[in-house]
N, C-alpha and C. Protein backbone atom coordinates (compact mmCIF):
# COMPACT_ATOMS: atom_id res chain seq x y z
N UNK A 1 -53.65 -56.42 59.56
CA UNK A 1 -52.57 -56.29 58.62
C UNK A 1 -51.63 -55.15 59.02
N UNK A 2 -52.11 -54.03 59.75
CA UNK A 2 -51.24 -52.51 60.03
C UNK A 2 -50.18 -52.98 61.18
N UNK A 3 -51.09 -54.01 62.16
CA UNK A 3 -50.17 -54.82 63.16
C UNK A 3 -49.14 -55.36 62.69
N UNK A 4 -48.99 -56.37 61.52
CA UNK A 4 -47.91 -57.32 61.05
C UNK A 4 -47.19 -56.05 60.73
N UNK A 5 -47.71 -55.62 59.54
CA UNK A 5 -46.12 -54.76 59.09
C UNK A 5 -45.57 -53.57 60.34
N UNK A 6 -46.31 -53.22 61.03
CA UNK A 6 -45.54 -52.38 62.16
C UNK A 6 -44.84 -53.45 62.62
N UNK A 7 -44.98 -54.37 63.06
CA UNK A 7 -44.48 -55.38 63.41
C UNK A 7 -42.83 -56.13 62.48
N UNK A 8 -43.08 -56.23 61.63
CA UNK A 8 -42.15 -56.54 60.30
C UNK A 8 -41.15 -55.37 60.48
N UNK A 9 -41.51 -53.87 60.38
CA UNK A 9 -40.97 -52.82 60.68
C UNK A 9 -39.80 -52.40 61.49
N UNK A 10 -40.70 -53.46 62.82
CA UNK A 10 -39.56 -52.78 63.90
C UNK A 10 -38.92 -53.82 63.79
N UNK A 11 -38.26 -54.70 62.96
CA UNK A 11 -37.56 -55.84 63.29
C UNK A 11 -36.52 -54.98 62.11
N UNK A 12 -36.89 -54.45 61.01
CA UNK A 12 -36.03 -53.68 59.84
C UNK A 12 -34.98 -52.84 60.77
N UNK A 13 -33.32 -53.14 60.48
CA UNK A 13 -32.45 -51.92 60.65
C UNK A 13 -32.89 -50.94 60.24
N UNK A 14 -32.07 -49.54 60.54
CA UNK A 14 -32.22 -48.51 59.78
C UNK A 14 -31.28 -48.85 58.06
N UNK A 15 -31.62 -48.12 56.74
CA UNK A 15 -30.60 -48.97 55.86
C UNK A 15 -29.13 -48.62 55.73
N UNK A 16 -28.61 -47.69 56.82
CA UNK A 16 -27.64 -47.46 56.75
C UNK A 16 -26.46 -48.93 57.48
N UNK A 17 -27.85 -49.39 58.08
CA UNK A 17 -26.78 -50.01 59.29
C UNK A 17 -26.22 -51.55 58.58
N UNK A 18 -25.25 -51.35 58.68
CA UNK A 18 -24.37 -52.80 58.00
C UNK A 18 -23.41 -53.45 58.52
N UNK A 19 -22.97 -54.13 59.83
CA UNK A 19 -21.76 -54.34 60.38
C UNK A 19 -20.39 -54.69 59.85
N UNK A 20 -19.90 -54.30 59.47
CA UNK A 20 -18.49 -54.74 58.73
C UNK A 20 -18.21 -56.04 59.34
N UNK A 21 -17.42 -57.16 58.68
CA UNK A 21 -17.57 -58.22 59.24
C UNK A 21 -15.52 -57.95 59.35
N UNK A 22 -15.48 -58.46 61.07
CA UNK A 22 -14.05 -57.98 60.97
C UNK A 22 -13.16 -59.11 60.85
N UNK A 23 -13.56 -60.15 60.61
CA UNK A 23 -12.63 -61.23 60.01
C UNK A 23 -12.03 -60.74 58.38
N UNK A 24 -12.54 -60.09 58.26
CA UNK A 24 -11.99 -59.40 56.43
C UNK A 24 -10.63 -59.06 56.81
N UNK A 25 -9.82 -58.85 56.30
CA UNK A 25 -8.15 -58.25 56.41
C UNK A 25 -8.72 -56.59 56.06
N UNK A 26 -9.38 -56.25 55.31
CA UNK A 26 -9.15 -55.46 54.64
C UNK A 26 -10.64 -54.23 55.98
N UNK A 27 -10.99 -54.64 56.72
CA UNK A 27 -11.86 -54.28 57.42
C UNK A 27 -10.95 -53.73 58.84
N UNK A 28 -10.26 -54.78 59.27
CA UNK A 28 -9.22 -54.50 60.20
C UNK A 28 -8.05 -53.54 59.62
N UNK A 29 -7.84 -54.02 58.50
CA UNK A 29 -7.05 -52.69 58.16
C UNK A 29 -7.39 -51.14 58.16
N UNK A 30 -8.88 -51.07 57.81
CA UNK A 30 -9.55 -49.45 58.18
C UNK A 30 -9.37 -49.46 59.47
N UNK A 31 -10.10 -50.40 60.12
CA UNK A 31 -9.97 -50.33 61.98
C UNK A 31 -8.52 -49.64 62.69
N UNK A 32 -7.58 -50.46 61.89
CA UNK A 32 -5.90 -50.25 61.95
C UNK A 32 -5.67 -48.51 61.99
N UNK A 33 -5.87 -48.22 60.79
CA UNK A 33 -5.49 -47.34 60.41
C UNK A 33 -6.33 -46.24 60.97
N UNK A 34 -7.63 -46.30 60.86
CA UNK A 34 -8.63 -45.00 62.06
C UNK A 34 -7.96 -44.70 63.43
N UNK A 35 -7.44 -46.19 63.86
CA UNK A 35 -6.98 -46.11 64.63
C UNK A 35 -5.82 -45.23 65.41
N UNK A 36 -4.71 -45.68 64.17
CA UNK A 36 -3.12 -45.07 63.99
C UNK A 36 -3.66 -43.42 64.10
N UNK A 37 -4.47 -43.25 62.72
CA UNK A 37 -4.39 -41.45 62.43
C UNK A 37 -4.91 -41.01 63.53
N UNK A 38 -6.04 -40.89 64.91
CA UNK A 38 -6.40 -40.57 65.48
C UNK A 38 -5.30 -40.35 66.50
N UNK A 39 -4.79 -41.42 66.91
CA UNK A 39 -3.46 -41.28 67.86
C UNK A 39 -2.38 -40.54 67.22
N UNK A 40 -2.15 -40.52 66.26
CA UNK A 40 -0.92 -39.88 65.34
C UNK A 40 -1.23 -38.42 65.37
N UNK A 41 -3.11 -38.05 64.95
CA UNK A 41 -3.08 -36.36 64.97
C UNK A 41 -3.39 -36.02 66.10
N UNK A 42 -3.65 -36.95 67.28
CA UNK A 42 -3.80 -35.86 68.65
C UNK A 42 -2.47 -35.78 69.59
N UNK A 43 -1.35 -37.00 69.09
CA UNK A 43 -0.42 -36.71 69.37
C UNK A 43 1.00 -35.94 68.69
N UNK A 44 0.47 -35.35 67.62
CA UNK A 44 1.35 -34.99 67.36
C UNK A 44 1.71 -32.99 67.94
N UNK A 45 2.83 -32.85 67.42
CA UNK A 45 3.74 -32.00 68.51
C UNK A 45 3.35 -30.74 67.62
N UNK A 46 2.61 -29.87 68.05
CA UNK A 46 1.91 -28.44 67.68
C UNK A 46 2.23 -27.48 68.64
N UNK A 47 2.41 -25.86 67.46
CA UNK A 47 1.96 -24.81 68.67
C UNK A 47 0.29 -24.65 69.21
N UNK A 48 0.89 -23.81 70.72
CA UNK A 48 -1.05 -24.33 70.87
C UNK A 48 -1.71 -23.03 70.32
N UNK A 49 -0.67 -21.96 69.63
CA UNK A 49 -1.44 -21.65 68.69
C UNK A 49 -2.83 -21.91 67.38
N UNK A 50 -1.98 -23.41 66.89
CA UNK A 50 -2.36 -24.33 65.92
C UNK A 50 -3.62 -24.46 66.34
N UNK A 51 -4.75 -24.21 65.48
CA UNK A 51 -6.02 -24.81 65.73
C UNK A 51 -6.31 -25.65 64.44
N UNK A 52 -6.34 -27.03 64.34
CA UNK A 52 -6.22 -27.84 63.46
C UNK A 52 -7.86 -28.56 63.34
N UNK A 53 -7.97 -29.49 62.30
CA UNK A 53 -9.40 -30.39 62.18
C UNK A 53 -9.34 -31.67 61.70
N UNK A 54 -10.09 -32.61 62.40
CA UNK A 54 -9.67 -33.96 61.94
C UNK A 54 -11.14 -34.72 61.50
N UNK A 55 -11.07 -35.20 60.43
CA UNK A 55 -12.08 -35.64 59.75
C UNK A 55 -12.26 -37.67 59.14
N UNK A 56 -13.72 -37.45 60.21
CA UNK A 56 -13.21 -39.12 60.87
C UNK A 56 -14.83 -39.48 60.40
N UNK A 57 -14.66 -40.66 59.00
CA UNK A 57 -15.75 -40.83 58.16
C UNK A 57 -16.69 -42.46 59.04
N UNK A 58 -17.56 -42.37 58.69
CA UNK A 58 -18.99 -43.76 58.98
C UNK A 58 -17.70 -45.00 59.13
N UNK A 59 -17.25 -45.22 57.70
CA UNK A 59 -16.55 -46.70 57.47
C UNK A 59 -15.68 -46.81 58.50
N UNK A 60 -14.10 -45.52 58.77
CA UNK A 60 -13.54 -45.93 59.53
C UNK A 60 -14.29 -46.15 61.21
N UNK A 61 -15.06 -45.27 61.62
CA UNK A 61 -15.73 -45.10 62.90
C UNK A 61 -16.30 -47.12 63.17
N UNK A 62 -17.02 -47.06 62.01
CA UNK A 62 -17.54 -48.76 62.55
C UNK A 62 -16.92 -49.67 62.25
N UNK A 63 -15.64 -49.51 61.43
CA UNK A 63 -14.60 -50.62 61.30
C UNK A 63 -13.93 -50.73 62.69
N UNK A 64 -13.99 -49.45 63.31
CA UNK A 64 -13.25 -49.75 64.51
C UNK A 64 -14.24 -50.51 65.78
N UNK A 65 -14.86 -49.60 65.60
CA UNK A 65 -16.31 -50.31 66.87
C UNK A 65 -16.33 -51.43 66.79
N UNK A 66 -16.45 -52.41 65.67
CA UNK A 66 -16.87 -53.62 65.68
C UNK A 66 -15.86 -54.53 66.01
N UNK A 67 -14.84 -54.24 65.61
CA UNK A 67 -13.59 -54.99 66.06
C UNK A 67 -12.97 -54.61 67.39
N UNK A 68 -12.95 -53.34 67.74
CA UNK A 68 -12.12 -52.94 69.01
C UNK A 68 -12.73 -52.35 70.47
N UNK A 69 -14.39 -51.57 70.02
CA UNK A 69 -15.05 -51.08 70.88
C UNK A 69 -14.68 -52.06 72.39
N UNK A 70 -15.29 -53.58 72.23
CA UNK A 70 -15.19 -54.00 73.65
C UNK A 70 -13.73 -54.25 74.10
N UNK A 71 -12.44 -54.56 73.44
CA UNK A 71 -11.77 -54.43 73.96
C UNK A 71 -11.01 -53.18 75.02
N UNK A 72 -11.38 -52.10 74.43
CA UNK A 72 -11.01 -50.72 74.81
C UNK A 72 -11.82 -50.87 75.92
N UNK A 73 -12.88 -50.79 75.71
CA UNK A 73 -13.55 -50.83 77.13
C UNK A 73 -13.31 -51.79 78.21
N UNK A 74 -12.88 -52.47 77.74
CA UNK A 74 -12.70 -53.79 79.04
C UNK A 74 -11.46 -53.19 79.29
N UNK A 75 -10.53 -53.35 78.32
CA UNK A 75 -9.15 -52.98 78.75
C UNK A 75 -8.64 -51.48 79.35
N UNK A 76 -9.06 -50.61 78.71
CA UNK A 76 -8.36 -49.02 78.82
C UNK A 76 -9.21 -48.51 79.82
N UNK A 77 -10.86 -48.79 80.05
CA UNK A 77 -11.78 -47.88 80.57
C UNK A 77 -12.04 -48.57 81.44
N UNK A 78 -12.00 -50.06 81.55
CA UNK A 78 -12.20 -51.02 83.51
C UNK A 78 -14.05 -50.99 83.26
N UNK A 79 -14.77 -50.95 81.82
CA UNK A 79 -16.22 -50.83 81.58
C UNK A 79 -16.28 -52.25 80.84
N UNK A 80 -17.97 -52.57 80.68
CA UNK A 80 -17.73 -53.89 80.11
C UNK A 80 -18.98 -53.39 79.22
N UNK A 81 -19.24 -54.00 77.96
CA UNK A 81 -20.27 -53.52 76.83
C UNK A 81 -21.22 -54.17 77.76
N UNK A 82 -22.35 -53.74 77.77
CA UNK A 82 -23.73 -54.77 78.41
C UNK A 82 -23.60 -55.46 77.12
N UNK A 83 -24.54 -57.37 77.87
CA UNK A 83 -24.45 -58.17 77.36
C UNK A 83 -25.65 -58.00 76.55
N UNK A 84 -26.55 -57.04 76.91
CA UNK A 84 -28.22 -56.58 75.62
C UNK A 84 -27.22 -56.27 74.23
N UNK A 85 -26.39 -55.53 74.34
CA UNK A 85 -25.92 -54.45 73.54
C UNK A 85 -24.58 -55.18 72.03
N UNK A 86 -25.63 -55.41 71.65
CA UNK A 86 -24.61 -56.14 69.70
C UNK A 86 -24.34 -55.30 68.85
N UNK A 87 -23.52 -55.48 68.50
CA UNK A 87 -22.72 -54.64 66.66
C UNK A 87 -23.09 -52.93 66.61
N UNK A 88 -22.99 -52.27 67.71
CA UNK A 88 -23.17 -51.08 67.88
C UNK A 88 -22.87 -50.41 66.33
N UNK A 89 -23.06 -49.40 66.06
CA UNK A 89 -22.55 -48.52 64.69
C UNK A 89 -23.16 -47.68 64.14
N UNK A 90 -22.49 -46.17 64.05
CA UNK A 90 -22.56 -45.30 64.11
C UNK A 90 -23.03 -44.67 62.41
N UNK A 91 -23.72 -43.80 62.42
CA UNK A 91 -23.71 -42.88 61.24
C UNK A 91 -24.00 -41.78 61.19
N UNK A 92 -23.04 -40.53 60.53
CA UNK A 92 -23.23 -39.18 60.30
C UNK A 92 -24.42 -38.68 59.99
N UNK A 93 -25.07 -37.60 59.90
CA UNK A 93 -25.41 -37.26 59.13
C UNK A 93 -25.67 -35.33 59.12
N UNK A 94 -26.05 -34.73 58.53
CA UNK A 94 -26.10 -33.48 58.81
C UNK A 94 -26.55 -32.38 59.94
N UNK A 95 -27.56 -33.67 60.38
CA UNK A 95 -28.43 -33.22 61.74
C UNK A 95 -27.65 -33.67 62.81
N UNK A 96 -26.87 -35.00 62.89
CA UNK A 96 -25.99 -35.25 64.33
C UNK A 96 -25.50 -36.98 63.91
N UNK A 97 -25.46 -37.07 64.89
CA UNK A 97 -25.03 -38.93 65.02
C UNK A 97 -25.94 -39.52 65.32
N UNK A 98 -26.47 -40.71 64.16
CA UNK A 98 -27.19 -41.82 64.94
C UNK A 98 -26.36 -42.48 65.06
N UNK A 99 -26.83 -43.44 66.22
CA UNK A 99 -26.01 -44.52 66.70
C UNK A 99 -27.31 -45.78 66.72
N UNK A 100 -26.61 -46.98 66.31
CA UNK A 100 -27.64 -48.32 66.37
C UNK A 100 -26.95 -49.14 66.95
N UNK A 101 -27.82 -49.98 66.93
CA UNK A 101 -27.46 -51.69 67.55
C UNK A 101 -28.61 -52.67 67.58
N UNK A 102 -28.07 -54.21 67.58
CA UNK A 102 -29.36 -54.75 68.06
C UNK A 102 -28.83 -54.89 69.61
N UNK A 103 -30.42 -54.47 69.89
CA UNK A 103 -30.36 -55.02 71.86
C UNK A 103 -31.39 -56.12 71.94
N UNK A 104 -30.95 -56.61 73.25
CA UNK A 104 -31.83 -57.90 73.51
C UNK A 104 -32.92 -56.99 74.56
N UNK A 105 -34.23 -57.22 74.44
CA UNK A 105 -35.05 -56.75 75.30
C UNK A 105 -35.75 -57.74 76.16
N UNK A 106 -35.83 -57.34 77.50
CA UNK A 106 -36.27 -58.53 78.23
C UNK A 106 -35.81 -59.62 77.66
N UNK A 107 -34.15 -59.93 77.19
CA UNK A 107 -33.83 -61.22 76.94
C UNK A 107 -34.22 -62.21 75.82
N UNK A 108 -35.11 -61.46 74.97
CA UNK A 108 -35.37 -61.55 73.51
C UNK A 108 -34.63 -61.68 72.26
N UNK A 109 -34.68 -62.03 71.24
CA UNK A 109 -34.11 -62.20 70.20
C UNK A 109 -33.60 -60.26 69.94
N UNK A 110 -32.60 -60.13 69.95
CA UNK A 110 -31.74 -59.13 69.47
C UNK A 110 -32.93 -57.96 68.17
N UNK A 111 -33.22 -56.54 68.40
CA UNK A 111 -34.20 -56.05 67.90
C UNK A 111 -33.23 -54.98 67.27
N UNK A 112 -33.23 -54.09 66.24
CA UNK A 112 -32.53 -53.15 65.80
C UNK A 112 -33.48 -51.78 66.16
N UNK A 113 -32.47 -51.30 67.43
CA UNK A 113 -32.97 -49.69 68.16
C UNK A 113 -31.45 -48.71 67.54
N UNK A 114 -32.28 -47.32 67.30
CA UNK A 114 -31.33 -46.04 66.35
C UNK A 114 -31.77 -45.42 67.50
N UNK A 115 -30.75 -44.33 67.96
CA UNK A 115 -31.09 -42.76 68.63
C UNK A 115 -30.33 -42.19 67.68
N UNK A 116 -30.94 -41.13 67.39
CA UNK A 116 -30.05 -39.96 66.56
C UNK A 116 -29.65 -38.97 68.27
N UNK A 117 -28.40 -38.84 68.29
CA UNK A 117 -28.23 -37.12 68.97
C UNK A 117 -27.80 -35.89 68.11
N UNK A 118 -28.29 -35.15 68.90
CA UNK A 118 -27.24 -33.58 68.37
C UNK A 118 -26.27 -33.34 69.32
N UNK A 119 -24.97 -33.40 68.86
CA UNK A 119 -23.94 -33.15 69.93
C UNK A 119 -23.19 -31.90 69.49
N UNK A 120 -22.74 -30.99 70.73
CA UNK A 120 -22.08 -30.12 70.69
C UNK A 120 -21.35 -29.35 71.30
N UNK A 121 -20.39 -28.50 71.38
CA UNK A 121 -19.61 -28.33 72.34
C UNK A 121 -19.97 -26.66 72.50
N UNK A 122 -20.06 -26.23 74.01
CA UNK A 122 -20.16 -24.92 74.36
C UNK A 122 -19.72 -24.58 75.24
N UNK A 123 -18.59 -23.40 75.50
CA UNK A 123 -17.68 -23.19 76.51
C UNK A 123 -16.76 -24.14 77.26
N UNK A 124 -16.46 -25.09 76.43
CA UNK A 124 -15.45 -26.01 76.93
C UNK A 124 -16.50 -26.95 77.29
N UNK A 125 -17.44 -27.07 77.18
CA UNK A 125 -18.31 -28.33 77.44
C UNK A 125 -19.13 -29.36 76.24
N UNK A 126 -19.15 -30.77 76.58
CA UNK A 126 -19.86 -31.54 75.55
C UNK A 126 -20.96 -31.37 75.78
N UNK A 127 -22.18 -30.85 75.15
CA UNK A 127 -23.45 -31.47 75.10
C UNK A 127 -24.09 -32.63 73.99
N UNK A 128 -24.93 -33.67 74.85
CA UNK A 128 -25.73 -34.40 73.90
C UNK A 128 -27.29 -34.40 74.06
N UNK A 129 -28.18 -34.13 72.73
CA UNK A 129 -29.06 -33.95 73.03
C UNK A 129 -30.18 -34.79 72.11
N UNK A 130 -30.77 -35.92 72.63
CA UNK A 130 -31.45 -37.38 71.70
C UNK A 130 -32.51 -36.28 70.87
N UNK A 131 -32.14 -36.50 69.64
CA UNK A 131 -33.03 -35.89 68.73
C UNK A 131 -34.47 -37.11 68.09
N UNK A 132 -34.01 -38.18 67.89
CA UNK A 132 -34.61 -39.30 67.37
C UNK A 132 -34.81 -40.87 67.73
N UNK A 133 -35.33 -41.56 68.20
CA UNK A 133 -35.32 -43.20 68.08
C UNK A 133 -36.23 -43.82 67.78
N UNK A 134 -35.90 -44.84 67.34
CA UNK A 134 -36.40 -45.63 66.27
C UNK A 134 -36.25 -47.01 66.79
N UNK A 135 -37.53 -47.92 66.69
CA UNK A 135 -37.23 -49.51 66.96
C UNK A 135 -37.70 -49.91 65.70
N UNK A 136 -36.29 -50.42 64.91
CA UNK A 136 -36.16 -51.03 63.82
C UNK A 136 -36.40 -49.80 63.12
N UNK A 137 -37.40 -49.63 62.25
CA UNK A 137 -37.42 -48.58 60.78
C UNK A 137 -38.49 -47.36 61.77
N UNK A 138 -39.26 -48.36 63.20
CA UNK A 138 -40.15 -47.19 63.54
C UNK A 138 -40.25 -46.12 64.36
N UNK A 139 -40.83 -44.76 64.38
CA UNK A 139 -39.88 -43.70 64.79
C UNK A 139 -41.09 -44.10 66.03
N UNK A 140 -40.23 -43.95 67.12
CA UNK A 140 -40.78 -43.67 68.62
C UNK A 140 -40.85 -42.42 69.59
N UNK A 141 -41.65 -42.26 69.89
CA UNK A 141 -42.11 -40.80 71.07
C UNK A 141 -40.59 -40.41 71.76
N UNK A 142 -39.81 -39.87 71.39
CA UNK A 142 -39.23 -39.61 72.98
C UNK A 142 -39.14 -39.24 74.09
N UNK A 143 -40.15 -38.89 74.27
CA UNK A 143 -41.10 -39.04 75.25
C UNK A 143 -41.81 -40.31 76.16
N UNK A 144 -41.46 -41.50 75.40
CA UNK A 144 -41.59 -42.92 76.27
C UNK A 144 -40.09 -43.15 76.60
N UNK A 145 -38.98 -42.61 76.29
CA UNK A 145 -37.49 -42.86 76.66
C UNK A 145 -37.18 -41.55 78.03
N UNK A 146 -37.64 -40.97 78.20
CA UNK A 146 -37.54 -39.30 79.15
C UNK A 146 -37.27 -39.62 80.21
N UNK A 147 -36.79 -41.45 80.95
CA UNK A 147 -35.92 -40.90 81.85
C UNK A 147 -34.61 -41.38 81.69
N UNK A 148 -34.44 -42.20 80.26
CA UNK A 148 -33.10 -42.30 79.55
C UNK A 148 -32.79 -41.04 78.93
N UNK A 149 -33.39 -40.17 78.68
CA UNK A 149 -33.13 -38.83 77.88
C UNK A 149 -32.42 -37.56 79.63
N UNK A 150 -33.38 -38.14 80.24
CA UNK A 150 -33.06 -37.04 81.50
C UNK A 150 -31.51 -37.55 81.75
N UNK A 151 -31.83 -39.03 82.63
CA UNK A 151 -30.13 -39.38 82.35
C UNK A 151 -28.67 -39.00 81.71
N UNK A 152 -29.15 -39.16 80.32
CA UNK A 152 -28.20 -39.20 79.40
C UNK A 152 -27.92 -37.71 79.32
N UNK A 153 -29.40 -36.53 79.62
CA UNK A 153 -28.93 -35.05 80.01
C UNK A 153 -27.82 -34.93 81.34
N UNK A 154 -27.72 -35.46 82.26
CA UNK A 154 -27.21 -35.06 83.32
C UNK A 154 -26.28 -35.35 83.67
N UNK A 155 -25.83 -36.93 83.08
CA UNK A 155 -24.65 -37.61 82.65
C UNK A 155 -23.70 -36.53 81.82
N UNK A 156 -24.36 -36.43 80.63
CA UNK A 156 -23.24 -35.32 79.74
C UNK A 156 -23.30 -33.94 79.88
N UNK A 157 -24.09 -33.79 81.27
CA UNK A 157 -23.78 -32.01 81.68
C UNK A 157 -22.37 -32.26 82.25
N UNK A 158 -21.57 -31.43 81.84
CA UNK A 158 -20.07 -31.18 82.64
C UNK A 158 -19.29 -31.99 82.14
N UNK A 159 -19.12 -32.70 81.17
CA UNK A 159 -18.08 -33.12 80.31
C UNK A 159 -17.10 -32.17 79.32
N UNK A 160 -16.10 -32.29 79.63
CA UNK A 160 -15.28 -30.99 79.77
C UNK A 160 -15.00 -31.75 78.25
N UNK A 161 -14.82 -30.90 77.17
CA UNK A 161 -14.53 -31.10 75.81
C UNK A 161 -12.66 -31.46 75.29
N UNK A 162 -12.41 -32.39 76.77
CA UNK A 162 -10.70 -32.66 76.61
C UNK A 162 -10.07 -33.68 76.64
N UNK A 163 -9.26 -33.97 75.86
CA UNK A 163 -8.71 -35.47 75.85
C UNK A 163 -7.53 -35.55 76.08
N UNK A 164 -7.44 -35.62 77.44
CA UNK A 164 -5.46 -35.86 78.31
C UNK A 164 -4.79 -36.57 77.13
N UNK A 165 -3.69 -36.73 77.00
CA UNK A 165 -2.91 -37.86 76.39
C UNK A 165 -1.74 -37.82 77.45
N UNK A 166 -1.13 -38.98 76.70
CA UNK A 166 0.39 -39.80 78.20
C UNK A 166 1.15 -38.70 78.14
N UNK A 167 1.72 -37.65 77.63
CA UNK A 167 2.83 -36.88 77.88
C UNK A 167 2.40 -35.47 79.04
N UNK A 168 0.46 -35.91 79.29
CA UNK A 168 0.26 -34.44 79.67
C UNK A 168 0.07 -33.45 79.30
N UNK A 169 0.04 -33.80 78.33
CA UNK A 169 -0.67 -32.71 76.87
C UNK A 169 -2.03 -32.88 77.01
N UNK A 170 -2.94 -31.98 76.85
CA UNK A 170 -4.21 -32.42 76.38
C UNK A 170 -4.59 -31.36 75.03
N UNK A 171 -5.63 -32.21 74.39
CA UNK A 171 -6.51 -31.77 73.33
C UNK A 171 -7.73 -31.37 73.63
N UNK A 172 -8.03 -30.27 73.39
CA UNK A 172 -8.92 -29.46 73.22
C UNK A 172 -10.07 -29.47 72.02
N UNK A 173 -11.16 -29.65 72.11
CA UNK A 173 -12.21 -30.25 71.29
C UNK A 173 -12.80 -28.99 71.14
N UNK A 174 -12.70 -27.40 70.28
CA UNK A 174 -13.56 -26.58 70.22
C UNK A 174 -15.17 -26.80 68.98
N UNK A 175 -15.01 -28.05 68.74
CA UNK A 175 -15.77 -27.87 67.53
C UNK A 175 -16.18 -29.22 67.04
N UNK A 176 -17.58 -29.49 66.93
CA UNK A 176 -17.54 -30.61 66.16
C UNK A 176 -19.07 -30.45 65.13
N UNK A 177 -18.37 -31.09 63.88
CA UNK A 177 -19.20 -30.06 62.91
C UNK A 177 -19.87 -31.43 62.11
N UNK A 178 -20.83 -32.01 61.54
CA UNK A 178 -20.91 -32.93 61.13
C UNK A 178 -21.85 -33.22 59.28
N UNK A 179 -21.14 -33.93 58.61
CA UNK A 179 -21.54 -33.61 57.27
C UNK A 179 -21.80 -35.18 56.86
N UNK A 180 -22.24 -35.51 55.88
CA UNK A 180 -22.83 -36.79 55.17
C UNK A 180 -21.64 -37.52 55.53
N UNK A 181 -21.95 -38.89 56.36
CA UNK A 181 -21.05 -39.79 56.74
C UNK A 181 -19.85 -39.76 57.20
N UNK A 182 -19.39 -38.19 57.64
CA UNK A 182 -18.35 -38.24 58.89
C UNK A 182 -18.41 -36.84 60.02
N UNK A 183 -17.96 -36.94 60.73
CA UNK A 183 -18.01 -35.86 61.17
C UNK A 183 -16.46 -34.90 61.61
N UNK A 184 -16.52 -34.09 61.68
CA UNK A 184 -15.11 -33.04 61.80
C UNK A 184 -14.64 -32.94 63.28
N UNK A 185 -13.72 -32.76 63.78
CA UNK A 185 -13.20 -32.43 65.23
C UNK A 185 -12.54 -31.18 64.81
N UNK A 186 -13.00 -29.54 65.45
CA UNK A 186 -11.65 -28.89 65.25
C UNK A 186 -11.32 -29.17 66.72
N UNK A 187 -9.76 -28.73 66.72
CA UNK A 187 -9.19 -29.13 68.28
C UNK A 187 -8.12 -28.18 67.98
N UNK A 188 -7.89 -28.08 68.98
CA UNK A 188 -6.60 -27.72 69.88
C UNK A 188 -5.42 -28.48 70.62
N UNK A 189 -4.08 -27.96 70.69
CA UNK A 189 -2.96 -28.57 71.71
C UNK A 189 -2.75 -28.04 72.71
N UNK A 190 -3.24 -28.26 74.38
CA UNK A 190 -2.55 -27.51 75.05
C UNK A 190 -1.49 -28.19 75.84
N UNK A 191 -0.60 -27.52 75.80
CA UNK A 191 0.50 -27.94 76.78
C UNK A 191 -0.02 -28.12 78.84
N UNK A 192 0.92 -28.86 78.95
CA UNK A 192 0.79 -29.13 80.56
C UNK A 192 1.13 -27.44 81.31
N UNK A 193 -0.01 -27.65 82.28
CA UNK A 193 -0.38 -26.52 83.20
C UNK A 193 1.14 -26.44 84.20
């Protein structure tokens, strides 16, 4: 019986996870609009005095993922989503970001896997660091993931905390602070070198 329900278990999302369904008007319209404000406050025209904060909640984050994630990637980044990898979506919380999805394993019926990270920025750099995962509701060793954890360390060593935009401006990411279902960006404007 401890078999079935572990079993039953790992097939359970976490209960946060809910995919917005983006055929809604009103789903694409958050997508729309997360969209707009993000481009609107990193482009807009500041001293680089200005140290400003932008506060970007669960709903808009996975209204956008679900509708736009693979396009961006195919289109803007020349990356393609792996074909394991369904309805990705994100949630805040005080400790860091989980992130879910169902993946196909060995080509299996689609399973619901969570990593929580702690992400953070130090001296101009991103760090991410897997605090948690979970298959379906059940929490797993991370320690059976350690050479996706080493990876994913060495990958995000040296990610410089900056986001070019088209005029040559870039934004400066000093801060990212995270509270019940969104998390904060403070940033910066710097002008071209």
């Amino acid at each position: 019986m401890l078999v079935g329900v572990a079993a039953w278990l790992s097939w359970q999302p976490q209960s946060w996870y809910d995919p917005p369904d983006f055929t809604h008007p009103e789903v694409i319209k958050l997508a729309d609009r997360a969209e707009h404000r993000l481009n609107e406050e990193f482009h807009k025209v500041r001293s680089v005095e200005d140290v400003w904060r932008l506060r970007i909640g669960d709903d808009a984050m996975n209204s956008w993922l679900v509708g736009r994630l693979e396009g961006w990637l195919t289109h803007d980044q020349h990356l393609e989503m792996p074909s394991e990898v369904h309805q990705p979506q994100v949630h805040v919380t005080h400790e860091g970001v989980w992130i879910a999805a169902m993946i196909e394993i060995e080509g299996n019926t689609p399973r619901p896997l969570a990593i929580q990270l702690g992400i953070w920025v130090e001296d101009g750099i991103v760090f991410a660091e897997p605090i948690t995962v979970r298959l379906g509701r059940i929490p797993v060793p991370i320690a059976l993931f350690q050479t996706v954890v080493d990876t994913l360390r060495q990958e995000s060593r040296g990610i410089k905390a900056i986001v070019p935009l088209m005029d040559d401006r870039e934004v400066e990411i000093l801060d990212i602070e995270f509270e019940q279902n969104a998390l904060i960006l403070t940033c910066k404007t710097l002008l071209p070198q």
